[in-house]
PDB file of N, CA and C in Angstrom:
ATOM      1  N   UNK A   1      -8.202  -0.100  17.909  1.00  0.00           N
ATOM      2  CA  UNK A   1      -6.927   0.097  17.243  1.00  0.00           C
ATOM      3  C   UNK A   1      -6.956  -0.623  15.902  1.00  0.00           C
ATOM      4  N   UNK A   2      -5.902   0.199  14.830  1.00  0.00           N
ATOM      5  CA  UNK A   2      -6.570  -0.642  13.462  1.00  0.00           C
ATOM      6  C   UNK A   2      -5.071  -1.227  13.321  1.00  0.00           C
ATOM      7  N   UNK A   3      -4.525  -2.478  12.754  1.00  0.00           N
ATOM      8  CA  UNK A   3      -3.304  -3.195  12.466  1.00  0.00           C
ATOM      9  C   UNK A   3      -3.464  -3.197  10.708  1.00  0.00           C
ATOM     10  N   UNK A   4      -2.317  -3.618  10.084  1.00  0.00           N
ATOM     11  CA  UNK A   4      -2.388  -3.959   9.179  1.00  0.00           C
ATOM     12  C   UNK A   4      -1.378  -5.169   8.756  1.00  0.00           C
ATOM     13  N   UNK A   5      -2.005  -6.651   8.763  1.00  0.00           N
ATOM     14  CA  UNK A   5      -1.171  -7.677   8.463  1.00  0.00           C
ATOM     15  C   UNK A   5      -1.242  -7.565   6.476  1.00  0.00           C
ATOM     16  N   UNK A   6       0.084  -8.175   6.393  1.00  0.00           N
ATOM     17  CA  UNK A   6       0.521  -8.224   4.582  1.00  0.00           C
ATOM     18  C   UNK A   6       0.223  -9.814   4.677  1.00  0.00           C
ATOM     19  N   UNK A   7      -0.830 -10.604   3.483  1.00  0.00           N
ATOM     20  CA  UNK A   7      -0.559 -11.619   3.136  1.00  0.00           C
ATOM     21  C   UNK A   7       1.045 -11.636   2.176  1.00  0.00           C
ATOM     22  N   UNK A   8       1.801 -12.066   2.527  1.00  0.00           N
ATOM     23  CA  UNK A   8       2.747 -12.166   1.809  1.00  0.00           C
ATOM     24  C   UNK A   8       3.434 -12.668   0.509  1.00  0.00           C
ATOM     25  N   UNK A   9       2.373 -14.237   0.123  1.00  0.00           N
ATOM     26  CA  UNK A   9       2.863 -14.913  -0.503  1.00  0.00           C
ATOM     27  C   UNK A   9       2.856 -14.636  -2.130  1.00  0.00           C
ATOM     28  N   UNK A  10       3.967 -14.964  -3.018  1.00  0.00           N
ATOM     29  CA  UNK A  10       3.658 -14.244  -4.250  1.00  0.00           C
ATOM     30  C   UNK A  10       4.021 -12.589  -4.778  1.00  0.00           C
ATOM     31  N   UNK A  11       4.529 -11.999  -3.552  1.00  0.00           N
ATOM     32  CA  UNK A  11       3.989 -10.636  -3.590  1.00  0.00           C
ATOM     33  C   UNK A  11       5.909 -10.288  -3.472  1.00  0.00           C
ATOM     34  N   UNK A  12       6.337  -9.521  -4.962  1.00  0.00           N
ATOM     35  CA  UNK A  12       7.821  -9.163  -4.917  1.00  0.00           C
ATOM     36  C   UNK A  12       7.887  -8.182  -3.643  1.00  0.00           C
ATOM     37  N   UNK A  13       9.158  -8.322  -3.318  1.00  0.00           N
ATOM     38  CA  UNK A  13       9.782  -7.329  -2.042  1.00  0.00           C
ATOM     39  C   UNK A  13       9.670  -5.788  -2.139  1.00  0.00           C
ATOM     40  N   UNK A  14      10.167  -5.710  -3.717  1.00  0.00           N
ATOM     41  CA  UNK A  14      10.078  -4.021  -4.352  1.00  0.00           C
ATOM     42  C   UNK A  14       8.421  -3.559  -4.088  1.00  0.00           C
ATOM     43  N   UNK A  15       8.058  -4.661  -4.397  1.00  0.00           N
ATOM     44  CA  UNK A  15       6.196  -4.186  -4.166  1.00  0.00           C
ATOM     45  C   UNK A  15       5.773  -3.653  -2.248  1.00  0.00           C
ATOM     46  N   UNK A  16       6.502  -4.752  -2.115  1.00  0.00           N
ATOM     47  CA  UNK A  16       6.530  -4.444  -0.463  1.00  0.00           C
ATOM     48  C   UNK A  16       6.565  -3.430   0.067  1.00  0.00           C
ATOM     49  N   UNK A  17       8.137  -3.216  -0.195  1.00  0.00           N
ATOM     50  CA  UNK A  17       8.515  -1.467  -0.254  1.00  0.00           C
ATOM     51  C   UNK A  17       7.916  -0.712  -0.028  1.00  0.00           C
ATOM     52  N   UNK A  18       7.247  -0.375  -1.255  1.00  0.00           N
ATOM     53  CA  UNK A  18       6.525   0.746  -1.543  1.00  0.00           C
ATOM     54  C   UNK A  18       4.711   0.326  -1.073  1.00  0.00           C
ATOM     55  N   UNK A  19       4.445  -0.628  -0.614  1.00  0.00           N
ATOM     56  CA  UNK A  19       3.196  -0.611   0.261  1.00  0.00           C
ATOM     57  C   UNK A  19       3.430  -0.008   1.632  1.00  0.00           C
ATOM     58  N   UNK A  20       4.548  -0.308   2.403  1.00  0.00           N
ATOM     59  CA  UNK A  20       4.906  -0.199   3.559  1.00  0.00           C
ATOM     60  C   UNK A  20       5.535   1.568   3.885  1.00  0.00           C
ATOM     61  N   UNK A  21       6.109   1.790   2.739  1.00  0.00           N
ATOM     62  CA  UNK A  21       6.212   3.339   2.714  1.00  0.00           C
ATOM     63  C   UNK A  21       4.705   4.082   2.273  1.00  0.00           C
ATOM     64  N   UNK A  22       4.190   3.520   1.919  1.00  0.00           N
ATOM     65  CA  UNK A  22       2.714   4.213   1.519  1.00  0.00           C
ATOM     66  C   UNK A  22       1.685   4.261   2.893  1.00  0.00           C
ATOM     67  N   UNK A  23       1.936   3.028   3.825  1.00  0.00           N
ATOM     68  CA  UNK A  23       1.341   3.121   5.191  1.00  0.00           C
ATOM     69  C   UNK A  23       2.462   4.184   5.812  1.00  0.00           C
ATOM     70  N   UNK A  24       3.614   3.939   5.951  1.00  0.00           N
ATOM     71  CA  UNK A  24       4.322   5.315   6.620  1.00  0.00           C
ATOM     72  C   UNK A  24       3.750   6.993   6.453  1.00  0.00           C
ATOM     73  N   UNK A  25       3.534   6.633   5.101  1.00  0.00           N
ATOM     74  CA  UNK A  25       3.106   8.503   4.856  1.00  0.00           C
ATOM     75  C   UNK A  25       1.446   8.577   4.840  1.00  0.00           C
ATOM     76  N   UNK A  26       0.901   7.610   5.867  1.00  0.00           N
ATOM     77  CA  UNK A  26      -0.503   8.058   5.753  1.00  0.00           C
ATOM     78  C   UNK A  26      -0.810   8.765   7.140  1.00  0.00           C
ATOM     79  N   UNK A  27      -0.213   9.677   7.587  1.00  0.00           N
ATOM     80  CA  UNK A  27      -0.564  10.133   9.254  1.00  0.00           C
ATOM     81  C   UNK A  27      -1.651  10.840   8.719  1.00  0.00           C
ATOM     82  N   UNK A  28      -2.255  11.429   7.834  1.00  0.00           N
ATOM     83  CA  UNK A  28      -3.474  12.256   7.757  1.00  0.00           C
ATOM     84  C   UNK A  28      -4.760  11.151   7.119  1.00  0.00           C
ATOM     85  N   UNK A  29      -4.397  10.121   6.803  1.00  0.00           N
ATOM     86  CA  UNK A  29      -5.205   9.317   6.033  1.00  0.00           C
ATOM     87  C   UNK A  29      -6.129   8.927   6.630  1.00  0.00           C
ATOM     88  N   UNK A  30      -7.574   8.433   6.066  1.00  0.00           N
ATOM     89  CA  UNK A  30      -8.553   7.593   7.233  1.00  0.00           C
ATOM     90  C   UNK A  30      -7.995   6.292   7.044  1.00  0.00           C
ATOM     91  N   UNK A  31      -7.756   5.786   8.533  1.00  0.00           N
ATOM     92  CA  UNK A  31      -7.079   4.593   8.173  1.00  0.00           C
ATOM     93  C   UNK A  31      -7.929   3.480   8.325  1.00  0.00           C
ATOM     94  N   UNK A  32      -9.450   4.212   8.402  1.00  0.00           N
ATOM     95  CA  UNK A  32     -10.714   2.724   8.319  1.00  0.00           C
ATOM     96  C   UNK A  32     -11.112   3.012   6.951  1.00  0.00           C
ATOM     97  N   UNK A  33     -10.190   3.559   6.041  1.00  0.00           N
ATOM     98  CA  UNK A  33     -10.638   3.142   4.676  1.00  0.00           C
ATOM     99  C   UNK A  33      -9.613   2.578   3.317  1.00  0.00           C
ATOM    100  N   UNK A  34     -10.050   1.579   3.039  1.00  0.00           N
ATOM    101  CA  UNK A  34      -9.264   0.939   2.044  1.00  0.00           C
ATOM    102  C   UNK A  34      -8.926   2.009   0.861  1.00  0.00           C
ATOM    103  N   UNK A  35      -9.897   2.263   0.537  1.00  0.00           N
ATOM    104  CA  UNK A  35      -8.963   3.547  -0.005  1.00  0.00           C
ATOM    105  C   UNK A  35      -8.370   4.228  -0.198  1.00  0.00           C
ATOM    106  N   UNK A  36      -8.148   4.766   1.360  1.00  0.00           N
ATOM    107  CA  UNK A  36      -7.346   5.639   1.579  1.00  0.00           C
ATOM    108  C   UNK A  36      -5.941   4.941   1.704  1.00  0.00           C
ATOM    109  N   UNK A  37      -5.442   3.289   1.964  1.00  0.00           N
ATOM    110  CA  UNK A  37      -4.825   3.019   1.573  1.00  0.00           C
ATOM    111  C   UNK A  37      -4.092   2.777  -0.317  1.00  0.00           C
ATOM    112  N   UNK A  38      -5.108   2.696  -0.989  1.00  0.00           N
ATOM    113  CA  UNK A  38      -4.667   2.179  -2.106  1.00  0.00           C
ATOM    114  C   UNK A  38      -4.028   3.814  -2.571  1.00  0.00           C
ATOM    115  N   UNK A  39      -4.938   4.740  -2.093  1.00  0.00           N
ATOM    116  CA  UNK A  39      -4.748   6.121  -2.941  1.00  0.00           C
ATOM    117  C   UNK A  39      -3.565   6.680  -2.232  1.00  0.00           C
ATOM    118  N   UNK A  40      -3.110   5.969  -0.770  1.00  0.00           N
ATOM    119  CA  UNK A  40      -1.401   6.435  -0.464  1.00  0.00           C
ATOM    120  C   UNK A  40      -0.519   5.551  -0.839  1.00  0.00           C
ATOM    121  N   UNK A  41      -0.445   4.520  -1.305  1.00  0.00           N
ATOM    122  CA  UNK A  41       0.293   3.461  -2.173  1.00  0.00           C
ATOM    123  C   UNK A  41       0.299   3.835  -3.692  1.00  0.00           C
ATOM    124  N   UNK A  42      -0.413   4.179  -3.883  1.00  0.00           N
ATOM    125  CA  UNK A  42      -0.293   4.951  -5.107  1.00  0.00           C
ATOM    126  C   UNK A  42       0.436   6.409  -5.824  1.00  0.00           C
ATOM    127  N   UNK A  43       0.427   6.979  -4.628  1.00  0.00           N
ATOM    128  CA  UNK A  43       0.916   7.834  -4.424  1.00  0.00           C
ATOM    129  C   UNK A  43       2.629   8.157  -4.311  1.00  0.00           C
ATOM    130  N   UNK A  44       2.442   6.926  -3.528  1.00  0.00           N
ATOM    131  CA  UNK A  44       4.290   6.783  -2.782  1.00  0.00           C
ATOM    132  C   UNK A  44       4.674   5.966  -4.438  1.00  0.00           C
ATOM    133  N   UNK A  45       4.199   5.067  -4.836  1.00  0.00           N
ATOM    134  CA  UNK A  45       4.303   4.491  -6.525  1.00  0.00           C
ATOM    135  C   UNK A  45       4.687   5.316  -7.226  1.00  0.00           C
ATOM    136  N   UNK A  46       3.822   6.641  -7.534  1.00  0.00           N
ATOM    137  CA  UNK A  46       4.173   7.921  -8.495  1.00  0.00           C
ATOM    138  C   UNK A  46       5.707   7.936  -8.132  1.00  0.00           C
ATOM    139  N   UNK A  47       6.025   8.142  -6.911  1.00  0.00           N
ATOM    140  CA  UNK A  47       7.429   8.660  -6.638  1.00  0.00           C
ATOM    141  C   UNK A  47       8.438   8.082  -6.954  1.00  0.00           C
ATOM    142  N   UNK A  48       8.258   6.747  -6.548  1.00  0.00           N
ATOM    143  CA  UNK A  48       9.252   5.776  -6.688  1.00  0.00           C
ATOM    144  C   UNK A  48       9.377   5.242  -8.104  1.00  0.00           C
ATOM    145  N   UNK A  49       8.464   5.408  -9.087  1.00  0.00           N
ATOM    146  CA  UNK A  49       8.066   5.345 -10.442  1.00  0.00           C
ATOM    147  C   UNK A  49       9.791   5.641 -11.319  1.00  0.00           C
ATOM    148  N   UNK A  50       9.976   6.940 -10.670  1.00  0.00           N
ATOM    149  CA  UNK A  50      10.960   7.807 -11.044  1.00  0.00           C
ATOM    150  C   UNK A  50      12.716   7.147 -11.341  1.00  0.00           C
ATOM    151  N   UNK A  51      12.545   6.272 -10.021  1.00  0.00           N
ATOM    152  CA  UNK A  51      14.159   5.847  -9.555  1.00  0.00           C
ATOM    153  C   UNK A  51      13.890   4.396  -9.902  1.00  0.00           C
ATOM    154  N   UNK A  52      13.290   3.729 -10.909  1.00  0.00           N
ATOM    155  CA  UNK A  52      13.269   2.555 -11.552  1.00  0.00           C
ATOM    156  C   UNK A  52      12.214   1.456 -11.485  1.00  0.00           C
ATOM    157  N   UNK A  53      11.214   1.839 -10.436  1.00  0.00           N
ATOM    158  CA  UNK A  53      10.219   0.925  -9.923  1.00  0.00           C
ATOM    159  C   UNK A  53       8.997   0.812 -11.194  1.00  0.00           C
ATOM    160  N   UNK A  54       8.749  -0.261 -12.307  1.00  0.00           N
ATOM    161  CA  UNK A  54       7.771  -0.070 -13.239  1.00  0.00           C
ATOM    162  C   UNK A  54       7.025  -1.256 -12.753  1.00  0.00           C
ATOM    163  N   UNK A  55       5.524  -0.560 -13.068  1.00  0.00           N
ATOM    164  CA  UNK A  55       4.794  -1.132 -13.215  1.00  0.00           C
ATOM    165  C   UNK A  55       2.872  -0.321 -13.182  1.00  0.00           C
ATOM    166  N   UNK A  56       1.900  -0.483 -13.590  1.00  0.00           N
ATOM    167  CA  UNK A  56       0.624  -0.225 -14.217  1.00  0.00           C
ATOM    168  C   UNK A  56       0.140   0.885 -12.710  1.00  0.00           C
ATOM    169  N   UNK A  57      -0.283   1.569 -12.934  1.00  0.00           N
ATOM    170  CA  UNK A  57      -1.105   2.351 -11.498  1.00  0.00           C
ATOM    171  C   UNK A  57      -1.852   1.462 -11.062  1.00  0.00           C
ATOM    172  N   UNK A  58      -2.860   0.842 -12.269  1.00  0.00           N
ATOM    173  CA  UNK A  58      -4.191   0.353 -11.955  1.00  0.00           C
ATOM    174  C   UNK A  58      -3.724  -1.177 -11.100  1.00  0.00           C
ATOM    175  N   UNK A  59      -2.483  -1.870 -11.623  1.00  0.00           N
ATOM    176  CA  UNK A  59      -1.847  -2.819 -10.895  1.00  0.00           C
ATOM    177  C   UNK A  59      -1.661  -3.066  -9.647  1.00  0.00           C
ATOM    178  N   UNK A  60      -1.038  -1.441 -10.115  1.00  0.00           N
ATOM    179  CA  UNK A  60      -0.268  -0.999  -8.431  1.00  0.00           C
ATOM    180  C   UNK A  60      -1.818  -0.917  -7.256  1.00  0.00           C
ATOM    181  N   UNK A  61      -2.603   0.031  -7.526  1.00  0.00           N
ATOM    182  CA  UNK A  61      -3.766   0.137  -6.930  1.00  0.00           C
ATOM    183  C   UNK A  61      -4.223  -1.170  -6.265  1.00  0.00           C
ATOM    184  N   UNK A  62      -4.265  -2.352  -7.376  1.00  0.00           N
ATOM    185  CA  UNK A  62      -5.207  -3.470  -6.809  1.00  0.00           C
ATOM    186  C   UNK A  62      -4.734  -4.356  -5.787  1.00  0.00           C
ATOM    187  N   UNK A  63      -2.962  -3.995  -6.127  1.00  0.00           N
ATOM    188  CA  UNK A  63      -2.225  -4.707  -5.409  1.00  0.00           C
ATOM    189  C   UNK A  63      -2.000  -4.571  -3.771  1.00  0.00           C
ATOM    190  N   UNK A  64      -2.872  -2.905  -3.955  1.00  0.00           N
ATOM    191  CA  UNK A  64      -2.548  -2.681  -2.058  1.00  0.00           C
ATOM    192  C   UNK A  64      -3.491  -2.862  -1.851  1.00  0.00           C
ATOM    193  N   UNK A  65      -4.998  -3.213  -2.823  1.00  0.00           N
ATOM    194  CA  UNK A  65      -6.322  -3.378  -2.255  1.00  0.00           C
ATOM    195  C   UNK A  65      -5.928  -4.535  -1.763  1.00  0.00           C
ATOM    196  N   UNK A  66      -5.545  -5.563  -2.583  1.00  0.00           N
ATOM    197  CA  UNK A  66      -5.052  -7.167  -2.375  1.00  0.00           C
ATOM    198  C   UNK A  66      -4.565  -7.557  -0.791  1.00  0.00           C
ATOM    199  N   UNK A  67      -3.401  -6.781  -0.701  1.00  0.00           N
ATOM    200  CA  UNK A  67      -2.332  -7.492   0.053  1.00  0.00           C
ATOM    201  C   UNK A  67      -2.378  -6.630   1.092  1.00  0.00           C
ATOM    202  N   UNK A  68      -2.984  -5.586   1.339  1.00  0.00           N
ATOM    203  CA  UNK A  68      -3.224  -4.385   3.123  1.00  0.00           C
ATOM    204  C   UNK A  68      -4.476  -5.318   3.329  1.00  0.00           C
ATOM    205  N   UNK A  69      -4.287  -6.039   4.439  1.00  0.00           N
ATOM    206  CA  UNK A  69      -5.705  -6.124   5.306  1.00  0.00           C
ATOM    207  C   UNK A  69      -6.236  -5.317   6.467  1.00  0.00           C
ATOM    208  N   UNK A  70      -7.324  -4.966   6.419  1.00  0.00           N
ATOM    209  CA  UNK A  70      -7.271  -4.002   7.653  1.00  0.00           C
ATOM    210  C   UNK A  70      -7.606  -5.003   8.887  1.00  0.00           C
ATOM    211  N   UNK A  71      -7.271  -4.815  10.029  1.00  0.00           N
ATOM    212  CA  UNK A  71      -7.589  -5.962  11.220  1.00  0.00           C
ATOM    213  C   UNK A  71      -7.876  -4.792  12.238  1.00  0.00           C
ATOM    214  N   UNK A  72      -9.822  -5.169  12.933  1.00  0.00           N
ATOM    215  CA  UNK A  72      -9.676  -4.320  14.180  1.00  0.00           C
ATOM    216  C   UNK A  72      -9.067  -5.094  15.357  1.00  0.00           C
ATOM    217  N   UNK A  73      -8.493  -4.679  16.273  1.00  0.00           N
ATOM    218  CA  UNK A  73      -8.145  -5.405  17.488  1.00  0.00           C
ATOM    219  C   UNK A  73      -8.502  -4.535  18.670  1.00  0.00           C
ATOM    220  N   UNK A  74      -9.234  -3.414  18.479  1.00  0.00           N
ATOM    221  CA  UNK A  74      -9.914  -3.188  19.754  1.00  0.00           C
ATOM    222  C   UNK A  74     -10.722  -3.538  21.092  1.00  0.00           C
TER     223      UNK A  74
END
């Protein structure tokens, strides 16, 4: 089974957000790849981009590389 703990510290709430909605909309995603997290956080970013959320893609990107850890607990 794969978990995903957030180091938290440092890390705004709005950013949160939109990491945690970016794991919501990954039901097709590989979820043993970091990538495939950053590129659905990125994604859900584009959207939310819209309704006031600023900040860099490439930011945004590093920031879910950063702060998604993947944990096996199988």
């Amino acid at each position: 089974m794969v978990t995903f703990r957030f180091k938290t510290k440092d890390v705004p709430q709005e950013y949160m957000v939109a990491i945690l909605a970016a794991l919501m909309t990954m039901e097709n995603a590989d979820l043993q790849s970091q990538e495939s997290v950053a590129t659905s956080a990125w994604q859900v970013f584009s959207r939310l981009e819209a309704t006031g959320l600023r900040m860099g893609t490439y930011y945004f990107e590093r920031l879910a590389r950063r702060y998604v850890q993947k944990d096996s607990d199988s």
